[in-house]
N, C-alpha and C. Protein backbone atom coordinates (compact mmCIF):
# COMPACT_ATOMS: atom_id res chain seq x y z
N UNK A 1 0.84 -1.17 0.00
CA UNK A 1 0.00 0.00 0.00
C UNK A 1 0.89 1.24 0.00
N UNK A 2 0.69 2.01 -0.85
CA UNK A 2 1.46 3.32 -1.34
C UNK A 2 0.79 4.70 -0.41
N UNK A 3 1.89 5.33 0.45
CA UNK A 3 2.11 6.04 1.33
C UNK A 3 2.23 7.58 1.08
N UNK A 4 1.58 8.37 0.60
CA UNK A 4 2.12 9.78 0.46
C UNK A 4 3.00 10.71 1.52
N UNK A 5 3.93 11.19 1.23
CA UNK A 5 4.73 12.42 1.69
C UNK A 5 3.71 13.01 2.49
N UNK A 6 2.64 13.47 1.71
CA UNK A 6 1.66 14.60 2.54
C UNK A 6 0.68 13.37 3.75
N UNK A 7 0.76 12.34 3.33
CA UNK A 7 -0.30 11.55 4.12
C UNK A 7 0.87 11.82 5.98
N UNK A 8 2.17 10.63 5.49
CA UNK A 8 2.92 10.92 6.61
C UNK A 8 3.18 12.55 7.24
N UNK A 9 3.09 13.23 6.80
CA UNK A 9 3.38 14.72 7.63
C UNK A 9 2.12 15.05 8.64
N UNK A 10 0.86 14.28 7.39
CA UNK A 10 -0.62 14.71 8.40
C UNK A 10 -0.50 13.72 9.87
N UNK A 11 0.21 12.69 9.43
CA UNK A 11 0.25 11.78 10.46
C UNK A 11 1.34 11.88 11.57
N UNK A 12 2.43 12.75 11.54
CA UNK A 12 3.18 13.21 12.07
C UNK A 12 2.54 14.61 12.98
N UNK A 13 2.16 15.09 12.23
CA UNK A 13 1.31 16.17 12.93
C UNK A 13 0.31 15.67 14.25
N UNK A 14 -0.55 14.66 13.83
CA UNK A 14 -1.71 14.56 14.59
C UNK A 14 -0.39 14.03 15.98
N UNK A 15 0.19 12.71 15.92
CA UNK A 15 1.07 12.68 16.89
C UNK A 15 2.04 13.25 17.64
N UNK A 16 2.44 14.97 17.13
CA UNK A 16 2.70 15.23 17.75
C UNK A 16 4.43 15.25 17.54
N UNK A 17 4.71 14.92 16.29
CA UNK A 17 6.57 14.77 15.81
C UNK A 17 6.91 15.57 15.08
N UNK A 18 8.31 16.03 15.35
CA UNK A 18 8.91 17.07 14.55
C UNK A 18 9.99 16.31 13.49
N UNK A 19 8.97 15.57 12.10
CA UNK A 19 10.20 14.91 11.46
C UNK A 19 11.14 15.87 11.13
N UNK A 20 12.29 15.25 10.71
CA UNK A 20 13.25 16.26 9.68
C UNK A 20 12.81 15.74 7.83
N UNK A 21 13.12 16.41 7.10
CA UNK A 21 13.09 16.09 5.76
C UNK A 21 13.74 14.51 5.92
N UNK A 22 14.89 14.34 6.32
CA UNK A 22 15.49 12.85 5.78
C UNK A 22 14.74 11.80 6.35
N UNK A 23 13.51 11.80 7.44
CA UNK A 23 13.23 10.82 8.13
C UNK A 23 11.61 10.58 7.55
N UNK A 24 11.51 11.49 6.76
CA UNK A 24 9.98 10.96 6.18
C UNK A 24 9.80 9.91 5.48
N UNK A 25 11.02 10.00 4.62
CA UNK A 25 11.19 8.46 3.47
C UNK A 25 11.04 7.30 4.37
N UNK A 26 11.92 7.66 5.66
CA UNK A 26 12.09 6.42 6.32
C UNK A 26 10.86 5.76 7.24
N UNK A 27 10.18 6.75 7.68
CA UNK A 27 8.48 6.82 8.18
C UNK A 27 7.89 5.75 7.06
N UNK A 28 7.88 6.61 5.71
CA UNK A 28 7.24 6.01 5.07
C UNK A 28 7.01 4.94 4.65
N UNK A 29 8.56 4.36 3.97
CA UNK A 29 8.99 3.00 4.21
C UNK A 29 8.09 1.85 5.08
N UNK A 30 8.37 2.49 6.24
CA UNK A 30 7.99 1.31 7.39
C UNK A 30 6.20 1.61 7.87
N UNK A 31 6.14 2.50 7.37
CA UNK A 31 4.59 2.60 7.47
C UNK A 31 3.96 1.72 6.18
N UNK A 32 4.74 1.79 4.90
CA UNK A 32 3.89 0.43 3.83
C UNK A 32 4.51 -0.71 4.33
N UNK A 33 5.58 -1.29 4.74
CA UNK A 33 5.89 -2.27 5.37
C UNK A 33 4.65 -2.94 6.03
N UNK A 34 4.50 -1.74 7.00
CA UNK A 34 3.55 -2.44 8.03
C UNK A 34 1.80 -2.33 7.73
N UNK A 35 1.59 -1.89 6.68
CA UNK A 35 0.08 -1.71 5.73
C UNK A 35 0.11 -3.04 5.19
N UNK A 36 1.37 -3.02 4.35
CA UNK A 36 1.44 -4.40 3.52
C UNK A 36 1.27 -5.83 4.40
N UNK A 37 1.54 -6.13 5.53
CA UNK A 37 1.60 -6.98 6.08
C UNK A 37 0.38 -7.31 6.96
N UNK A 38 -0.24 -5.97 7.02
CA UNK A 38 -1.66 -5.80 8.00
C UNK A 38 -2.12 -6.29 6.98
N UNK A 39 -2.42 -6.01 5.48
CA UNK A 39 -3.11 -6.58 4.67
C UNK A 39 -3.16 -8.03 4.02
N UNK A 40 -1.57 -8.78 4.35
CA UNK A 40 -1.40 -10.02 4.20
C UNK A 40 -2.15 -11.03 5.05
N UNK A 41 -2.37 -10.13 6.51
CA UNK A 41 -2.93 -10.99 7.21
C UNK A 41 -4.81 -10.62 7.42
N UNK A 42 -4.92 -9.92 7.03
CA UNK A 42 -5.94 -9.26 6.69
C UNK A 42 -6.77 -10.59 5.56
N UNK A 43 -6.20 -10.89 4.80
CA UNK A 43 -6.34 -11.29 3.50
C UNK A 43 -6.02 -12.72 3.73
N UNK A 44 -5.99 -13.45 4.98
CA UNK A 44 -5.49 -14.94 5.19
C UNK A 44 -6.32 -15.39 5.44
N UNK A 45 -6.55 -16.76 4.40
CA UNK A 45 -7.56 -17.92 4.55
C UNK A 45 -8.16 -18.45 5.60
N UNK A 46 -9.28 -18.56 6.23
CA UNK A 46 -9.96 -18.27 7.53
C UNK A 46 -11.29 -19.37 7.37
N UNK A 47 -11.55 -19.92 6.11
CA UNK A 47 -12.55 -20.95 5.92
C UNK A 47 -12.02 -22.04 7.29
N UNK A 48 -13.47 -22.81 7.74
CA UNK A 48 -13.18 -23.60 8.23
C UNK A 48 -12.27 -23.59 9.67
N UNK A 49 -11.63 -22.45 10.00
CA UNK A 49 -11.60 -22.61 11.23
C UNK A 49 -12.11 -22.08 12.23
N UNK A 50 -11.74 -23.02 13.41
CA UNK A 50 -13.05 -22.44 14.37
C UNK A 50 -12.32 -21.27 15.37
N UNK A 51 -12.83 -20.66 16.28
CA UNK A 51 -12.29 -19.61 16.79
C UNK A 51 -11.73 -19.54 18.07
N UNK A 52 -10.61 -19.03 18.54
CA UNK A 52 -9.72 -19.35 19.60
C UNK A 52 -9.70 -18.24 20.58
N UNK A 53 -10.18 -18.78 21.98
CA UNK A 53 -9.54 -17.14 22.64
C UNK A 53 -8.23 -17.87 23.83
N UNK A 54 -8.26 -18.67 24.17
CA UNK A 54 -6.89 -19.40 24.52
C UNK A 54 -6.39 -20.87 24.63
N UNK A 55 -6.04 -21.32 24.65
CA UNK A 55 -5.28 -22.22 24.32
C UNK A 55 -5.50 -23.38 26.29
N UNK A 56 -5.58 -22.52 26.90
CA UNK A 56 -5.80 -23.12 28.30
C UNK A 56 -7.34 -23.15 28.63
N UNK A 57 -7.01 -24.29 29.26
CA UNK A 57 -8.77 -24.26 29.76
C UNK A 57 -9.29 -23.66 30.87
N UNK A 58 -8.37 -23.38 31.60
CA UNK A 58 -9.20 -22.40 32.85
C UNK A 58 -9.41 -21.39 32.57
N UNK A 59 -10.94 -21.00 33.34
CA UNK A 59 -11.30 -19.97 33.16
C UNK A 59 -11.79 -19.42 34.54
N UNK A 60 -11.31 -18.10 34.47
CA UNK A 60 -11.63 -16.74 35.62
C UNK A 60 -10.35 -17.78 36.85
N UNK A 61 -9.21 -18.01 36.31
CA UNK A 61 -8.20 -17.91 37.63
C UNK A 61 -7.63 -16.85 37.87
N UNK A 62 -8.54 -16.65 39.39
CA UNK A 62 -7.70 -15.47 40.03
C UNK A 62 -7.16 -15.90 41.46
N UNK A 63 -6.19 -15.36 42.20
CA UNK A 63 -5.41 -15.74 43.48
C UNK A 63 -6.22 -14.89 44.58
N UNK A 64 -6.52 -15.81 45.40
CA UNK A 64 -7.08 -15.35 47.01
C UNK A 64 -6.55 -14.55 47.09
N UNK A 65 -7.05 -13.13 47.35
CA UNK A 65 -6.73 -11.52 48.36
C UNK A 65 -6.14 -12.30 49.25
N UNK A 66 -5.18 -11.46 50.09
CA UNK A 66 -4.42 -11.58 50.54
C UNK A 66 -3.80 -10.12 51.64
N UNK A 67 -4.01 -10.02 52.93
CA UNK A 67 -3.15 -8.90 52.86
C UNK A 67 -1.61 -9.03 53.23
N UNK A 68 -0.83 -7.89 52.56
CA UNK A 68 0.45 -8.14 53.14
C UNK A 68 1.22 -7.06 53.18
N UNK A 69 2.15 -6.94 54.16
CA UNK A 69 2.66 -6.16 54.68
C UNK A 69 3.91 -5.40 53.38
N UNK A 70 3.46 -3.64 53.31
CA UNK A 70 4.04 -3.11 52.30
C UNK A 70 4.73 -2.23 52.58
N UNK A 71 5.17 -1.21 51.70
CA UNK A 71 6.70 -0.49 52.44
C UNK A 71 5.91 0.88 52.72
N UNK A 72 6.44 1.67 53.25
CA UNK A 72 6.14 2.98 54.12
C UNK A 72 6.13 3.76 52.54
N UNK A 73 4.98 4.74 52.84
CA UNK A 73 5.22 5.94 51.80
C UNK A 73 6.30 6.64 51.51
N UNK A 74 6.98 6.83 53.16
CA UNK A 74 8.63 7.33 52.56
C UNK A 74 9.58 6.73 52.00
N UNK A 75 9.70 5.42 52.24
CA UNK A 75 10.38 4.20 51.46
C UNK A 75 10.07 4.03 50.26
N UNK A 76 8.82 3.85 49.65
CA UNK A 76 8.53 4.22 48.39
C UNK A 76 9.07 5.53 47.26
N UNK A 77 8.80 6.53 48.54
CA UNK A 77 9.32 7.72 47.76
C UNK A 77 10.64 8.24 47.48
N UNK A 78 10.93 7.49 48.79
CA UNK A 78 12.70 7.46 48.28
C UNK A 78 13.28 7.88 47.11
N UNK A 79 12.94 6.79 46.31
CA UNK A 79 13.65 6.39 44.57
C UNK A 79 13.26 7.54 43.57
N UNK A 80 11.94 8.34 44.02
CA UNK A 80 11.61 9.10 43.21
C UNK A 80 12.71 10.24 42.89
N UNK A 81 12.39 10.78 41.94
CA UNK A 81 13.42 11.68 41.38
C UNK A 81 12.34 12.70 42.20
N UNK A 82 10.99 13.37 42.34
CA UNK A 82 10.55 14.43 43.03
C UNK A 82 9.42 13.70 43.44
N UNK A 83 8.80 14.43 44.44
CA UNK A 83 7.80 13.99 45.10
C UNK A 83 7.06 15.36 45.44
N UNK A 84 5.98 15.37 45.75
CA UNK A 84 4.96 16.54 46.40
C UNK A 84 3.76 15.71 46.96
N UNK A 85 3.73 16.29 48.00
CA UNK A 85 2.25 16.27 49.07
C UNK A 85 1.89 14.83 48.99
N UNK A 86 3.04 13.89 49.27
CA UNK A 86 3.14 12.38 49.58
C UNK A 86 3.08 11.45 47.81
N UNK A 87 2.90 12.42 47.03
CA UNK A 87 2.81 11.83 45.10
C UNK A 87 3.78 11.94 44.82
N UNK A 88 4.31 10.87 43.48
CA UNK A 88 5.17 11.19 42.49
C UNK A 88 5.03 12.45 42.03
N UNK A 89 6.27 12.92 41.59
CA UNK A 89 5.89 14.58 40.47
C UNK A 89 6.25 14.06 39.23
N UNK A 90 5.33 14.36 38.35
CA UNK A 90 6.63 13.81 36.93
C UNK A 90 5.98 15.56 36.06
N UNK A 91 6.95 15.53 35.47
CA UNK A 91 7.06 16.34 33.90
C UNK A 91 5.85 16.25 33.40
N UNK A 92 4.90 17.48 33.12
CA UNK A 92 3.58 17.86 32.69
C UNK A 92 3.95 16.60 30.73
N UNK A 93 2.95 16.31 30.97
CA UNK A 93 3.01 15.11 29.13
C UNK A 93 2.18 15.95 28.57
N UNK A 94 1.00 16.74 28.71
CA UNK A 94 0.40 16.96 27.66
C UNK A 94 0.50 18.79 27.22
N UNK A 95 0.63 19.19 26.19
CA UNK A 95 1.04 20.45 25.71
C UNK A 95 -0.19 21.07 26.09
């Protein structure tokens, strides 16, 4: 499946990337790569078989609650690079 220049930039945009000129080819590339292959499997013979959701037979195993003894909020927070008002702090993600 054939990829436009302008398709990848719109798609760069919506996500949020600052390609350079040399890295669009390479976007592109691997974006029909991975069209072409969605469509190989897309497109795979499916008569006749029946339908799988796992391979094991149990179903709904879950482990007895349990309580157990966990580490102090300050021990936790230790490792953090910042902390405020007993939370992680991290770096604002959205613009």
């Amino acid at each position: 499946m054939q990829v436009s220049k302008e398709e990848i930039l719109h798609i760069a945009k919506l996500a949020d990337l600052n390609l350079q000129e040399d890295e669009v080819q390479k976007y592109r590339e691997n974006l029909e790569e991975i069209l072409n292959y969605a469509n190989i499997v897309n497109n795979a013979p499916i008569n006749g078989l029946e339908e799988t959701i796992s391979i094991d037979n149990e179903c709904n195993v879950f482990r007895k609650d349990e309580v157990k003894q966990t580490s102090t909020l300050e021990e936790l927070l230790q490792n953090a690079p910042d902390s405020q008002n007993g939370m992680f702090k991290i770096p604002k993600v959205i613009n």
